[in-house]
Protein backbone atom coordinates (compact mmCIF):
# COMPACT_ATOMS: atom_id res chain seq x y z
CA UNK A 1 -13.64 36.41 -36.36
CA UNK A 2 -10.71 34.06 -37.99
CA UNK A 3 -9.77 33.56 -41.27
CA UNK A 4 -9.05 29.95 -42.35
CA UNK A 5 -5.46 31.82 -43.46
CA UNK A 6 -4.92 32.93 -40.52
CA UNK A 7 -5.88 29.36 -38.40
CA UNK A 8 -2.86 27.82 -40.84
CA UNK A 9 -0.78 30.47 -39.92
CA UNK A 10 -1.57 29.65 -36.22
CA UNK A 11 -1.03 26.19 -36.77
CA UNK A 12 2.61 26.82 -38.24
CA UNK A 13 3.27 28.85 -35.85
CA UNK A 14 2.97 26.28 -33.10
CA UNK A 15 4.45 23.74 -35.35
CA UNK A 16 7.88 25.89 -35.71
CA UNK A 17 7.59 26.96 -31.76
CA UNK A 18 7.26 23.07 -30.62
CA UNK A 19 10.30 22.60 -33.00
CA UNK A 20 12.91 25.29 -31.61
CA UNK A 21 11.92 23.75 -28.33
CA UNK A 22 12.56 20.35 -29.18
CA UNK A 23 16.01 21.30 -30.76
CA UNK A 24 16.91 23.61 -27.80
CA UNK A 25 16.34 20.55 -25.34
CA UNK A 26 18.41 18.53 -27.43
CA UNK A 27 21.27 20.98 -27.61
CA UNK A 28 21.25 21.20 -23.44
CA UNK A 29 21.15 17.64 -23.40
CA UNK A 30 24.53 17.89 -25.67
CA UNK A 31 25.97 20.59 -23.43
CA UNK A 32 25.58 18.82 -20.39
CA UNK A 33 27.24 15.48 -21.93
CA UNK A 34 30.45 17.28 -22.87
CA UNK A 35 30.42 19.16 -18.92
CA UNK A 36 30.99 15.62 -17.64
């Protein structure tokens, strides 16, 4: 049994997670560009 609050929060959730990974692959990306 869900709440429709809860569902959001779910949703957010996975919207912020998909966004820290994003940003972490960008930041190795960086790291390995200054290595070279």
């Amino acid at each position: 049994m869900t709440t429709p609050g809860s569902k959001k929060e779910n949703a957010d959730l996975k919207e912020g997670v998909v966004c820290l990974i994003t940003i972490w692959h960008y930041f190795l990306k960086e790291n390995q560009k200054r290595r070279r």
